[in-house]
Protein backbone atom coordinates (compact mmCIF):
# COMPACT_ATOMS: atom_id res chain seq x y z
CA UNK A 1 -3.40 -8.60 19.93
CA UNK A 2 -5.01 -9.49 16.22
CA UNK A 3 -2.19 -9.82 13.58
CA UNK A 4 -1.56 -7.27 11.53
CA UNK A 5 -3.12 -7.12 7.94
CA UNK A 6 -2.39 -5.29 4.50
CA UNK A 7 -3.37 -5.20 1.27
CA UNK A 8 -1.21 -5.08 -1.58
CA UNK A 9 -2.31 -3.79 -5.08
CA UNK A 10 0.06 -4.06 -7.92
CA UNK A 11 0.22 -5.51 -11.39
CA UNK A 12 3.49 -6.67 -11.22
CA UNK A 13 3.67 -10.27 -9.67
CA UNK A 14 7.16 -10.20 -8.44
CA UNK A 15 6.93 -6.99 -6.99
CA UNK A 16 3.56 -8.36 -5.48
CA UNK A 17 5.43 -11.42 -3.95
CA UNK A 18 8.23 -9.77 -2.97
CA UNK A 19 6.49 -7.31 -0.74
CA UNK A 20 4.03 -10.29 0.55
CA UNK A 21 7.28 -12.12 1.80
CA UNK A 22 9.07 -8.95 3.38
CA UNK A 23 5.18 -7.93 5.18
CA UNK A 24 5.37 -11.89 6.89
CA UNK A 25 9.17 -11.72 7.77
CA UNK A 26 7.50 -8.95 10.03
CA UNK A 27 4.40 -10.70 11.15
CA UNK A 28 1.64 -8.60 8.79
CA UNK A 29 -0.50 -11.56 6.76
CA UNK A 30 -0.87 -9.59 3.34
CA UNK A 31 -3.57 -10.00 0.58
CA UNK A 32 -1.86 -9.29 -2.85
CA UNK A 33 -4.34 -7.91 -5.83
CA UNK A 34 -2.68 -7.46 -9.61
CA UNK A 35 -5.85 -5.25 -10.41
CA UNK A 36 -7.69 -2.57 -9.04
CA UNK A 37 -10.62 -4.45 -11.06
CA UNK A 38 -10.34 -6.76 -8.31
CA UNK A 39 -10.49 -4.13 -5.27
CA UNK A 40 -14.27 -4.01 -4.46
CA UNK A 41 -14.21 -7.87 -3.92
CA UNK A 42 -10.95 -7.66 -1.33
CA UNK A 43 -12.54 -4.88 0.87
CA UNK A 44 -15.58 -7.08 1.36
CA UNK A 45 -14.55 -10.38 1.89
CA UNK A 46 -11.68 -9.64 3.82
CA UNK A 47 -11.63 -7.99 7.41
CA UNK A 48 -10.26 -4.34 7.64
CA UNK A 49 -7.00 -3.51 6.68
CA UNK A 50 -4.15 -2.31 8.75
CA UNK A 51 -2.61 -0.27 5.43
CA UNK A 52 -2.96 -0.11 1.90
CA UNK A 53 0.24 -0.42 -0.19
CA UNK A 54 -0.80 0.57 -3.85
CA UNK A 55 0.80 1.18 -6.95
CA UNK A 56 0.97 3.86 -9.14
CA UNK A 57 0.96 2.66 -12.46
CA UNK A 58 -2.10 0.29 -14.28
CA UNK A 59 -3.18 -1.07 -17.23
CA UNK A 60 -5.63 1.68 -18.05
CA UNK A 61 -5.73 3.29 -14.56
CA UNK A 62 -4.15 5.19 -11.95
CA UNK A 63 -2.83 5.03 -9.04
CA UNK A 64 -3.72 8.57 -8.40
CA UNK A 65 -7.51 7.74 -8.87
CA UNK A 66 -7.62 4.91 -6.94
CA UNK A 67 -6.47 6.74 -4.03
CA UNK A 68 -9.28 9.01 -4.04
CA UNK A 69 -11.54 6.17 -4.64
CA UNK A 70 -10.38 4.44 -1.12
CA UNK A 71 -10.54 7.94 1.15
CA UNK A 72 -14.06 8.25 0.24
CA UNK A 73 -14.70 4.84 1.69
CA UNK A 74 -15.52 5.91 5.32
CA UNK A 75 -14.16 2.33 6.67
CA UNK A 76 -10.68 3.36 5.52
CA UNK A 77 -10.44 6.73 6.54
CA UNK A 78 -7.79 5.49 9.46
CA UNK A 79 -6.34 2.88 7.13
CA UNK A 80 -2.76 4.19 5.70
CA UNK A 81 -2.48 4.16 2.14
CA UNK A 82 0.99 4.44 0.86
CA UNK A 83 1.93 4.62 -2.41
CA UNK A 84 4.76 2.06 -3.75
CA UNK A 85 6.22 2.41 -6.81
CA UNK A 86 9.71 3.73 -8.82
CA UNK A 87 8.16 7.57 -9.49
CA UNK A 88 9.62 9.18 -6.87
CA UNK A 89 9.99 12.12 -9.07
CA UNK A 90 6.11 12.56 -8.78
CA UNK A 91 6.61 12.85 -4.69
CA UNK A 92 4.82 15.87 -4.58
CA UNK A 93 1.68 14.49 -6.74
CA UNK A 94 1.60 11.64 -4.59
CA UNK A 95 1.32 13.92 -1.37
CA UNK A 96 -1.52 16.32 -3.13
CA UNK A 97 -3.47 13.42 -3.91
CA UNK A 98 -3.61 11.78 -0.31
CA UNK A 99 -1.39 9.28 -0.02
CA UNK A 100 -0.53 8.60 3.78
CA UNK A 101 3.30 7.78 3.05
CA UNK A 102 5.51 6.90 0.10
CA UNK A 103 7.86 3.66 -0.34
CA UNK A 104 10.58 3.34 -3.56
CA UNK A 105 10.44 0.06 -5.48
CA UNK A 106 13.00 -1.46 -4.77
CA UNK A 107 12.36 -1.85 -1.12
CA UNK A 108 15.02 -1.53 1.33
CA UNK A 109 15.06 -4.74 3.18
CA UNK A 110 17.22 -3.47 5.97
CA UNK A 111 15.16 -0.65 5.94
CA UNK A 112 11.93 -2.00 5.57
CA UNK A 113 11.01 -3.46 9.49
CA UNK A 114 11.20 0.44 10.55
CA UNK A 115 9.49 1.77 8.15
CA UNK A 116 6.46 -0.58 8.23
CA UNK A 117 6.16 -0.21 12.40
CA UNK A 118 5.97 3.17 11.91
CA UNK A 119 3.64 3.17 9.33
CA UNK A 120 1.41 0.80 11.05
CA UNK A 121 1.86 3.64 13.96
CA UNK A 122 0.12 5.81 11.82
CA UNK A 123 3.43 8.25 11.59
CA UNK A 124 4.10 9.97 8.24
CA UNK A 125 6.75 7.57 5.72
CA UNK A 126 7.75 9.85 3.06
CA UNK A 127 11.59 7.27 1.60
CA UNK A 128 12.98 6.12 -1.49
């Protein structure tokens, strides 16, 4: 069986790293982007990705675009994208705008092994 992949988008390095570190403890290699400037470039150098973890917030963009951006992409229309970031007030935006999941920053590290296998089994994560 091929490993695992996933592609992280966030601005924020640590959160970047720390989410890189907790997708190898469970055997996913993981491509971390700070910018969605960057995005174009990792979906076509890079094989296709197992899920999407993206944040909401952006120098100058959103989330909430970006999201709509990737579904249009017909070689990611199986690929989860779930949104990772503190606004779990906005849960309901998130859903409406086609996010496959939601994860709260911080992550849950005890948590975090069952939610990713189940996200990677394409069921519904909705947890902060």
């Amino acid at each position: 069986m091929a490993a695992k992949t996933a592609l992280i988008i966030d601005d924020n390095q640590s959160n970047l790293n720390v989410l890189q570190m907790m997708l190898a403890k469970n055997g996913v290699q993981a491509l971390g982007i700070p910018s969605p400037h960057q995005l174009a470039a990792a979906l076509d150098d890079h094989p296709p990705f197992d899920v999407i973890f993206l944040d909401l917030e952006f120098p100058n963009y959103s989330g909430f675009e970006l999201v709509g951006q990737l579904k249009a992409r017909g070689d990611l229309e199986s690929t989860p994208i779930i949104a990772y970031s503190v606004h779990n007030s906005e849960l309901r935006e998130i859903q409406d705008a086609g996010f496959d999941g939601f994860l709260g920053k911080p992550l849950q590290p005890h948590q975090f092994a069952d939610q990713l296998a189940r996200i990677l089994r394409h069921e519904s994560v909705w947890e902060f």
